[in-house]
Protein backbone atom coordinates (compact mmCIF):
# COMPACT_ATOMS: atom_id res chain seq x y z
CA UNK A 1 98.83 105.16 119.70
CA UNK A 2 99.73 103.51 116.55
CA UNK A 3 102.29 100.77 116.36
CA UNK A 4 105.29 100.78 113.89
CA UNK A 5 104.75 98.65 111.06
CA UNK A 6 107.92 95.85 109.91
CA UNK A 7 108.88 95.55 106.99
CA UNK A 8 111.09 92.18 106.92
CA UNK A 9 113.24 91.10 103.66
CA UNK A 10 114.59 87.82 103.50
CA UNK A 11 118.27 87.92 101.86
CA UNK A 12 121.06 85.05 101.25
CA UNK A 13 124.55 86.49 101.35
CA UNK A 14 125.11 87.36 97.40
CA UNK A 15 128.39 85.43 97.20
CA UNK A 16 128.82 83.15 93.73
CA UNK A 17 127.54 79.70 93.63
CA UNK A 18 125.34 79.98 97.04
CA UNK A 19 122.51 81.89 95.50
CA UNK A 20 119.61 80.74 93.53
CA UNK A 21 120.92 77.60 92.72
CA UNK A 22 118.13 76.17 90.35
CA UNK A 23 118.41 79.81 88.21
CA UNK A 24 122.45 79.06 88.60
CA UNK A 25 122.14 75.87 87.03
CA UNK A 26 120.10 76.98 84.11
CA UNK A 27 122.06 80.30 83.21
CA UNK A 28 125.37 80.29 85.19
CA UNK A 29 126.54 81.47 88.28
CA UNK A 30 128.07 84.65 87.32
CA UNK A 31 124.62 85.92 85.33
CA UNK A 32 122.89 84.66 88.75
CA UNK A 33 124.98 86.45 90.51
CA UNK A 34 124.43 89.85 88.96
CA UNK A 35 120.97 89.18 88.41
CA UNK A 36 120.96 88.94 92.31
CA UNK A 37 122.68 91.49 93.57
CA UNK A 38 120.91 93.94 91.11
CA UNK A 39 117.57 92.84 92.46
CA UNK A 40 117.97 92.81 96.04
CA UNK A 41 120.20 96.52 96.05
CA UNK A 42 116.80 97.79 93.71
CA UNK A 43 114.24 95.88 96.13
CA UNK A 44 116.33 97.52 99.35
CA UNK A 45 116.75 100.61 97.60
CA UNK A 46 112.77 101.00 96.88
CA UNK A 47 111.38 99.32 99.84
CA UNK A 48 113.85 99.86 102.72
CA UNK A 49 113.62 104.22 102.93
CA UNK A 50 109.74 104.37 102.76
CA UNK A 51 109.14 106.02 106.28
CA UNK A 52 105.66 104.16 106.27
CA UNK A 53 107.93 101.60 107.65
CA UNK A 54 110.73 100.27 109.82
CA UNK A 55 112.69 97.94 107.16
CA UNK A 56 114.93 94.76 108.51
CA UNK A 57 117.04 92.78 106.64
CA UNK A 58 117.00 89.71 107.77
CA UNK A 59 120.35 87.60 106.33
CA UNK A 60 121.74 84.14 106.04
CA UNK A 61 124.59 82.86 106.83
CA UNK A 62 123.87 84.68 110.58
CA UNK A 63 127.58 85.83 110.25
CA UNK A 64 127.06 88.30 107.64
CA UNK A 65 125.07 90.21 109.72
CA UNK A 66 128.03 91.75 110.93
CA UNK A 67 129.94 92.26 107.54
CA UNK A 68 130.47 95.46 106.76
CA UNK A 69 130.22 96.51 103.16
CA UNK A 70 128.89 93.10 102.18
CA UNK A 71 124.99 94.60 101.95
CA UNK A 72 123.62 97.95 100.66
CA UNK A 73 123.65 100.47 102.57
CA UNK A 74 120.39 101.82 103.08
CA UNK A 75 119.47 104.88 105.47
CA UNK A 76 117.26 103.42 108.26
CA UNK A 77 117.86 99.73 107.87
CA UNK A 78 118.87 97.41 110.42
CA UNK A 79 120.61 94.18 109.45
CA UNK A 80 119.68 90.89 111.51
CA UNK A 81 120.72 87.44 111.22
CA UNK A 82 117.76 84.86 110.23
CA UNK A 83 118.97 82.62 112.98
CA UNK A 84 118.25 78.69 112.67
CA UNK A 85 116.20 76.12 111.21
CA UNK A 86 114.35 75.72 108.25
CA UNK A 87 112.43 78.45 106.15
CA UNK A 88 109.29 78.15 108.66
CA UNK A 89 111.36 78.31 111.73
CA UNK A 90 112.95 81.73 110.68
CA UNK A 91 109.67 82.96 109.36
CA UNK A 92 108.48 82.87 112.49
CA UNK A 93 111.48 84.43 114.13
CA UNK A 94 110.60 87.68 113.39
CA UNK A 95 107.02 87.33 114.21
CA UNK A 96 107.74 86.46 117.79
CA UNK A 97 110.95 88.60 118.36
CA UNK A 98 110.59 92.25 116.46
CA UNK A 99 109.23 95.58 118.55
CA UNK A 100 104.99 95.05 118.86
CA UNK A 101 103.23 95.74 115.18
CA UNK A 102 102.41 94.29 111.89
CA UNK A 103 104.99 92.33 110.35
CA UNK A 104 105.44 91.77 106.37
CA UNK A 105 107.99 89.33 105.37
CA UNK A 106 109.30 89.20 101.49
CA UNK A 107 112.13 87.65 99.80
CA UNK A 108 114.52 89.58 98.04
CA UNK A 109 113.88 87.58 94.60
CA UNK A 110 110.96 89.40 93.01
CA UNK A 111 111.89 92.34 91.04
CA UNK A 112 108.25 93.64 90.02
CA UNK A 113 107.20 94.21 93.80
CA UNK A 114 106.97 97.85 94.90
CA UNK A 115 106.10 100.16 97.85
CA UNK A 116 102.18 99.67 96.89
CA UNK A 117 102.02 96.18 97.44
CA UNK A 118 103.79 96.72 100.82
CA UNK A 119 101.13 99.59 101.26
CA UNK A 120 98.66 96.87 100.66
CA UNK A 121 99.67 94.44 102.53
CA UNK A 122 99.78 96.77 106.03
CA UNK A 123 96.40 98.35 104.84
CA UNK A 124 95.10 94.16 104.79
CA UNK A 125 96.48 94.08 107.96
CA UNK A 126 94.08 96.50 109.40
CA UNK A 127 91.32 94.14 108.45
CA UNK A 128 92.63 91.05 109.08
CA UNK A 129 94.68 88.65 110.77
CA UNK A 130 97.35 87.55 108.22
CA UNK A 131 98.25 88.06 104.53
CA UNK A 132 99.54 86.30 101.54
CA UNK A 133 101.01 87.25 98.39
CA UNK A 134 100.42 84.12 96.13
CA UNK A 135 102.64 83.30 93.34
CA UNK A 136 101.81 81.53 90.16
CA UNK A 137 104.07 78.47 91.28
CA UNK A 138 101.52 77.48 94.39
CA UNK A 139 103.82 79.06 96.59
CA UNK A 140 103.88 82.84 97.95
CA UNK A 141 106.17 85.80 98.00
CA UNK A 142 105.24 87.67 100.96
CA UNK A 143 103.08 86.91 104.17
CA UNK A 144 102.29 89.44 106.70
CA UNK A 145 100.51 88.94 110.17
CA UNK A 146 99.31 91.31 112.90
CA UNK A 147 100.70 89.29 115.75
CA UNK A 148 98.01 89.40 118.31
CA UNK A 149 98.92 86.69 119.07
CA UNK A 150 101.17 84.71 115.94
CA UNK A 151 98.92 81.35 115.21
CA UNK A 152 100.59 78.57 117.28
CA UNK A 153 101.97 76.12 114.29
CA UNK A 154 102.05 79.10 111.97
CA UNK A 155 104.77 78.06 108.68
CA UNK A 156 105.22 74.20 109.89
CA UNK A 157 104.55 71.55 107.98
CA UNK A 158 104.59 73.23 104.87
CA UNK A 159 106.28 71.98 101.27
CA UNK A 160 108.36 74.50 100.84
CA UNK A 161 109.54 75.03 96.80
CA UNK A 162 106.45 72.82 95.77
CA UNK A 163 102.90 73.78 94.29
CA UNK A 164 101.50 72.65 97.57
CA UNK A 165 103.22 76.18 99.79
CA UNK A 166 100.31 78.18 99.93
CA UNK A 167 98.05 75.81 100.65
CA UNK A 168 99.61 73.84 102.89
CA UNK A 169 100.02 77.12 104.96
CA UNK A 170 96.25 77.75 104.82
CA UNK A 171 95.18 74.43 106.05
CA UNK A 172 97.55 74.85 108.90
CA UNK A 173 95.54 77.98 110.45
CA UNK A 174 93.26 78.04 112.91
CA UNK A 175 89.23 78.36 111.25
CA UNK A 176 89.09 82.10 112.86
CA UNK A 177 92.01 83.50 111.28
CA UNK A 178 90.95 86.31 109.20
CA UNK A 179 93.11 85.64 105.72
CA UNK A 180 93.82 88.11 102.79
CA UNK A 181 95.35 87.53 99.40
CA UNK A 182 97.22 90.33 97.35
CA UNK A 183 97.65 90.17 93.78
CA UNK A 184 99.98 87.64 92.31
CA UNK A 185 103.53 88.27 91.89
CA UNK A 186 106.48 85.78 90.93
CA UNK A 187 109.95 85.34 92.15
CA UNK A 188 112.83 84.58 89.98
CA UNK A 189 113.78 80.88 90.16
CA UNK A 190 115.11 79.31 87.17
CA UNK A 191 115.92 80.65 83.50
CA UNK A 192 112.32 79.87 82.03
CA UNK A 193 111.09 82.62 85.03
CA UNK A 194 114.28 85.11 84.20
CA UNK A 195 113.63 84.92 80.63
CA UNK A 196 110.08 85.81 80.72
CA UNK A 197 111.27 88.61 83.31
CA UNK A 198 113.62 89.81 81.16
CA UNK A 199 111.07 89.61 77.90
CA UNK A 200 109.09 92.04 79.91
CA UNK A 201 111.59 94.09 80.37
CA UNK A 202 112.21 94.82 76.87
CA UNK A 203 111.04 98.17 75.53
């Protein structure tokens, strides 16, 4: 018997002036604001119905789990809090608590990503132990792993937000973990990133 495949997006509650602070300070919280909530009800809206998938939003602050109107709505979605600690600690979180399958984590800042690469990253799984989405910046915008079991140490000691996220993560695994890269994607961070988004955009 197959096991259900996770789909796990990372999301900050989209309130003004607590999201994407660095792309706040460069183009204003209100423009942030709507650039946010645009991309994460179009990433939810594309991602979180595909069938090939059980989709879980995983949200901070924990209390806005339980919010109601506060996140799309989405058929099939369950809303969980990311719990504690830093970015590593609630990466893991899901690895070690979710129903048995593959797990893919995203964030809910990178408005080119599509079903496909989700596609991709399960059919990886298949193959191998973990995978990475690597983005331009050194860092990544989605990891996946087939949990069998998670690496002990898996997302600690990482610089997070630094050219050094990828590989830090790397180093940190054990010699036999099988390891596979998608194609390189890039989240939104500051303006420089959301203009050159938006110059794609253009017709």
């Amino acid at each position: 018997m197959s096991l259900r495949r996770h789909l796990v997006l990372f999301a900050r509650a989209p309130m003004r002036g607590t999201v994407k602070i660095r792309l706040a300070a460069d183009i204003g919280k209100d423009a942030t604001l709507i650039f946010y909530r645009r991309t994460l009800r179009d990433m939810l809206w594309r991602l979180g119905r595909d069938p090939r998938w059980q989709t879980w939003l995983a949200v901070t602050p924990d209390r806005t789990a339980y919010q109601t109107g506060l996140w799309p709505p989405v058929p099939g979605m369950r809303v969980i809090p990311q719990g504690q600690g830093d970015l590593g600690v609630r990466m893991t979180a899901p690895l070690c608590d979710l129903p048995p399958g593959p797990v893919v984590i995203v964030g809910s800042d990178i408005p080119d990503i599509r079903p496909t690469h989700i596609r991709q990253a399960f059919d990886a799984l298949g193959r191998n132990d973990m995978v990475f989405g690597p983005a331009s910046d050194g860092g990544y915008w989605l990891a996946g792993a087939q949990r069998h079991p998670v690496p002990r140490g898996l997302f600690e000691n990482i610089r997070w937000s630094t050219e050094h996220a990828l590989e830090d993560t790397i180093a940190g695994l054990p010699a036999t973990v099988r390891v596979a890269m998608l194609e390189q994607l890039d989240d939104v961070d500051d303006g420089e990133a959301w203009r050159a988004w938006r110059a794609k955009r253009q017709p």
